[in-house]
N, C-alpha and C. Protein backbone atom coordinates (compact mmCIF):
# COMPACT_ATOMS: atom_id res chain seq x y z
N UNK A 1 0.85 -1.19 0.00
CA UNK A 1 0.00 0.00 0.00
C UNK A 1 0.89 1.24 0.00
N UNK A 2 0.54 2.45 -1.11
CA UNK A 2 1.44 3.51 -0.74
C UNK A 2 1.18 4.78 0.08
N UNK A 3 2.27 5.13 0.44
CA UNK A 3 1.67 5.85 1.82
C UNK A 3 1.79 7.19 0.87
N UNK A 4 0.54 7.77 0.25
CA UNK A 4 0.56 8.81 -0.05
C UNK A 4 0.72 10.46 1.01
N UNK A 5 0.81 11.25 0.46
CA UNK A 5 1.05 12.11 0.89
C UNK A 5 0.37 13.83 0.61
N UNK A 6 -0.62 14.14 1.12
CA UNK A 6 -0.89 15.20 0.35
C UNK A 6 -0.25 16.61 0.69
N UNK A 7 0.11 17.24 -0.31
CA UNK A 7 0.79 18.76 0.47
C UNK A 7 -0.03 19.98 -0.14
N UNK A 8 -0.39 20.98 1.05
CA UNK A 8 -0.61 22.16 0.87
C UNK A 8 -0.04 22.89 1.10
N UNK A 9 -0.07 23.84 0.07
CA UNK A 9 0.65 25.09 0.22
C UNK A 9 0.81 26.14 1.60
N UNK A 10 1.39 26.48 2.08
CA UNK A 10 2.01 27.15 2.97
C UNK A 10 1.02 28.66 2.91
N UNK A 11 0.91 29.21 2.00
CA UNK A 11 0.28 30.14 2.10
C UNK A 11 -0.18 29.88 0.31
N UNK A 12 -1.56 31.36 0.58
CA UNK A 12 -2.30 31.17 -0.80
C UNK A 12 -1.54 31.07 -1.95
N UNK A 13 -0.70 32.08 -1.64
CA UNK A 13 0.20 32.77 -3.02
C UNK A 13 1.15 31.92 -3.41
N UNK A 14 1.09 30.26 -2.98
CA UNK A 14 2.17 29.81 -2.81
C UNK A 14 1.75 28.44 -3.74
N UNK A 15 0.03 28.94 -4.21
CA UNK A 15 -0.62 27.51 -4.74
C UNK A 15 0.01 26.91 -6.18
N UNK A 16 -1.04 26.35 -6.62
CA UNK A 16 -1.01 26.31 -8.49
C UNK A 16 -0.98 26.92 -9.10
N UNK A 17 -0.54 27.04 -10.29
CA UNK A 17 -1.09 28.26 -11.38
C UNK A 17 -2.63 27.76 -11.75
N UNK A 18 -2.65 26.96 -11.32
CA UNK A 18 -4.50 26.09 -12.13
C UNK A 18 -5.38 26.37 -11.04
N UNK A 19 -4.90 27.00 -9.64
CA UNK A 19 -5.79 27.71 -8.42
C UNK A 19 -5.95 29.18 -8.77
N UNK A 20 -5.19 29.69 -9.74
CA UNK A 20 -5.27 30.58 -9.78
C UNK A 20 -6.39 31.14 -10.68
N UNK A 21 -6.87 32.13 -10.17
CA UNK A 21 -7.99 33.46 -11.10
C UNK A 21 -8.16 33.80 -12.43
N UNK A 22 -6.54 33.56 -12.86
CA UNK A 22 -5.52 33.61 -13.90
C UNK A 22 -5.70 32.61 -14.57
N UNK A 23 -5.96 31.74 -14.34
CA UNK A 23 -5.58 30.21 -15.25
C UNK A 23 -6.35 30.35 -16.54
N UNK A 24 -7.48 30.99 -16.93
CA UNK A 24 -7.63 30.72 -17.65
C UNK A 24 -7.13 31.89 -19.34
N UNK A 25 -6.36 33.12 -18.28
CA UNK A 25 -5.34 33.90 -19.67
C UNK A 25 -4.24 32.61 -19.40
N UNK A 26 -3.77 32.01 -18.36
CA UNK A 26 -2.36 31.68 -18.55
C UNK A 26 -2.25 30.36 -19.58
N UNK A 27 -3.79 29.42 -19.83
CA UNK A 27 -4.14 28.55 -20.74
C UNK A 27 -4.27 29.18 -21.98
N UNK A 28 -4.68 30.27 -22.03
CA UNK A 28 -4.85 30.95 -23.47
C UNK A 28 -3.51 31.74 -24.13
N UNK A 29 -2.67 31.82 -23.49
CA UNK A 29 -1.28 31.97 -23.56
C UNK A 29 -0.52 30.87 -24.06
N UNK A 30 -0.75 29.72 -23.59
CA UNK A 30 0.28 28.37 -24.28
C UNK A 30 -0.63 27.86 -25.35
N UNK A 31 -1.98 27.89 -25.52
CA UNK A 31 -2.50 28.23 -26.59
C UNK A 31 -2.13 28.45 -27.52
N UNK A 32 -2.11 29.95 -27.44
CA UNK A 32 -1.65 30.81 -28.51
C UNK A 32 -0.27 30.37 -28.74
N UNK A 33 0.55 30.44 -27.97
CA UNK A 33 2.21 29.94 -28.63
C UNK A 33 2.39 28.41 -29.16
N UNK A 34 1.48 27.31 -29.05
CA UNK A 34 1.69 26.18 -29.72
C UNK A 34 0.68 26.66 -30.78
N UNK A 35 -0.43 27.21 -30.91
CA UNK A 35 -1.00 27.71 -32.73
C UNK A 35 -0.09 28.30 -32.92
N UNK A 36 0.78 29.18 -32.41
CA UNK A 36 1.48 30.05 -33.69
C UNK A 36 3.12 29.42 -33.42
N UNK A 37 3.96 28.03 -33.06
CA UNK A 37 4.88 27.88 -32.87
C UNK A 37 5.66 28.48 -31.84
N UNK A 38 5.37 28.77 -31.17
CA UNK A 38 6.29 29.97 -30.17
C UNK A 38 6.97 31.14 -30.91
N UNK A 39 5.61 31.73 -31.81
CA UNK A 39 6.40 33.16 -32.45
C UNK A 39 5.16 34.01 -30.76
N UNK A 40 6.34 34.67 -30.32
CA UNK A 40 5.79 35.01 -29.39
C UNK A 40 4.88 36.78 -29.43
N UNK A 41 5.42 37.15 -30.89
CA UNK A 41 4.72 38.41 -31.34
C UNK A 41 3.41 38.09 -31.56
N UNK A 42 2.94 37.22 -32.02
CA UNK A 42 1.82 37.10 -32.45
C UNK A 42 0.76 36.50 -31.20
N UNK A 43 1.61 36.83 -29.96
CA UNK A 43 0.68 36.08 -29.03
C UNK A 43 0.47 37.44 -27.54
N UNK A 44 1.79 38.43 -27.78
CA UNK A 44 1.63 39.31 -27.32
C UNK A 44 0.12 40.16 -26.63
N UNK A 45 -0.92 40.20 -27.06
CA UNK A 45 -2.35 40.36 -26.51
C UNK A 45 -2.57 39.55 -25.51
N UNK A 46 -2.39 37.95 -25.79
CA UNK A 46 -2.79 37.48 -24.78
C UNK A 46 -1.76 37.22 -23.38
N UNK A 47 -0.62 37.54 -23.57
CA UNK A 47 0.48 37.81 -22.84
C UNK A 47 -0.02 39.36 -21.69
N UNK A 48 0.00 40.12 -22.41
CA UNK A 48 -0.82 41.28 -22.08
C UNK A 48 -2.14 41.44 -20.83
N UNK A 49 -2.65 40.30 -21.30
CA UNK A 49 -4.30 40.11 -20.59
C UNK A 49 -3.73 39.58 -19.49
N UNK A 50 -2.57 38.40 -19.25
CA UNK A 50 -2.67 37.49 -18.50
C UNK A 50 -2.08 38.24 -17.25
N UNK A 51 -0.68 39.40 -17.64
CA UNK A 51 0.26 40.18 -17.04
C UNK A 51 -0.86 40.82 -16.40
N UNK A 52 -1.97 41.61 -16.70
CA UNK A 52 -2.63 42.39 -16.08
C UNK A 52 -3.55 41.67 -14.95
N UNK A 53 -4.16 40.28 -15.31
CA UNK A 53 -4.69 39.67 -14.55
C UNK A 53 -3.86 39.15 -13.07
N UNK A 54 -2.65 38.82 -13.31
CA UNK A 54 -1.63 39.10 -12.18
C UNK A 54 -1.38 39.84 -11.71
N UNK A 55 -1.34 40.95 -12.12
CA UNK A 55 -1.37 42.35 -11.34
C UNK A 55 -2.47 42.55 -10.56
N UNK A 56 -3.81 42.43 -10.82
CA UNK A 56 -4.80 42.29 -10.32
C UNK A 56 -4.90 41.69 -8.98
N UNK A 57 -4.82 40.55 -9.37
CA UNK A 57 -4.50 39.40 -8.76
C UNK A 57 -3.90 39.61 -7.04
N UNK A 58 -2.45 40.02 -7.63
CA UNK A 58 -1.58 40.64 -6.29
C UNK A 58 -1.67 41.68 -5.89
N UNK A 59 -2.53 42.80 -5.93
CA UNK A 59 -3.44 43.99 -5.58
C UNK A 59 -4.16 43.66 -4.72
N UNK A 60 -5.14 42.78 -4.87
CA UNK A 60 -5.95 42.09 -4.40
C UNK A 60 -5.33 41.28 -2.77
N UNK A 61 -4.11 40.32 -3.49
CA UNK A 61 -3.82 39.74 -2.19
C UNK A 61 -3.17 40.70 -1.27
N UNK A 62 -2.59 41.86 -1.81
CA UNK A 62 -1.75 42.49 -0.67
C UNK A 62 -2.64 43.63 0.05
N UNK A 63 -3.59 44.09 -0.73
CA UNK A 63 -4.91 44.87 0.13
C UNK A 63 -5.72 43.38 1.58
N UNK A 64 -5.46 42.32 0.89
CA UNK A 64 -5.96 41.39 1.82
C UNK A 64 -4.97 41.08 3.15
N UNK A 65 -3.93 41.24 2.79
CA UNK A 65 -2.43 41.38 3.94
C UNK A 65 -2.29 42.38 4.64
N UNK A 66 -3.01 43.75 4.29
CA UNK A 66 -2.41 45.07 4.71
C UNK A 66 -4.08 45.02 5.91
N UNK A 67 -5.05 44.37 5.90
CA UNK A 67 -6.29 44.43 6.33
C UNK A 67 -6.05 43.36 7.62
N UNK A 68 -4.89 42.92 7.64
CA UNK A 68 -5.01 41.41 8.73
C UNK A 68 -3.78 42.37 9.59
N UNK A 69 -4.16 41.98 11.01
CA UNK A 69 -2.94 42.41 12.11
C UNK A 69 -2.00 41.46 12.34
N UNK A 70 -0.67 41.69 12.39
CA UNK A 70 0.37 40.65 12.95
C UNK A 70 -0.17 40.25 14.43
N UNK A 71 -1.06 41.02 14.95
CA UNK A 71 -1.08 40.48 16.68
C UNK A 71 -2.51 40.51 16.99
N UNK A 72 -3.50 40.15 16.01
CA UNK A 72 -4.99 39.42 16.49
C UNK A 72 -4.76 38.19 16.40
């Protein structure tokens, strides 16, 4: 029998890219670079979308960090 093991991440920011908000520019990103070979100009838009959705993203988590006390 194997003694599996499950691991969680340590903190949120620390998950999957497939937990993420994101996943679905960061799927439309490798997408786009296996249709177009990895010419990466032609994929630039969706590169674009995904960068901003990360930005988002970590806006989000650090307004959620700046709202929590080190000593509650």
């Amino acid at each position: 029998m194997a003694n599996t093991k499950v691991q969680t991440a340590a903190y949120p920011s620390a998950a999957r890219i497939a937990d993420s908000d994101c996943y679905p520019q960061y799927t439309a990103s490798l997408k786009c670079l296996e249709q177009f070979n990895s010419d990466k100009s032609k994929c630039q838009e969706h590169f674009d979308v995904y960068k901003e959705c990360k930005k988002k993203e970590r806006e989000a988590r650090l307004e959620r960090n700046r709202s929590r006390s080190l000593f509650s």
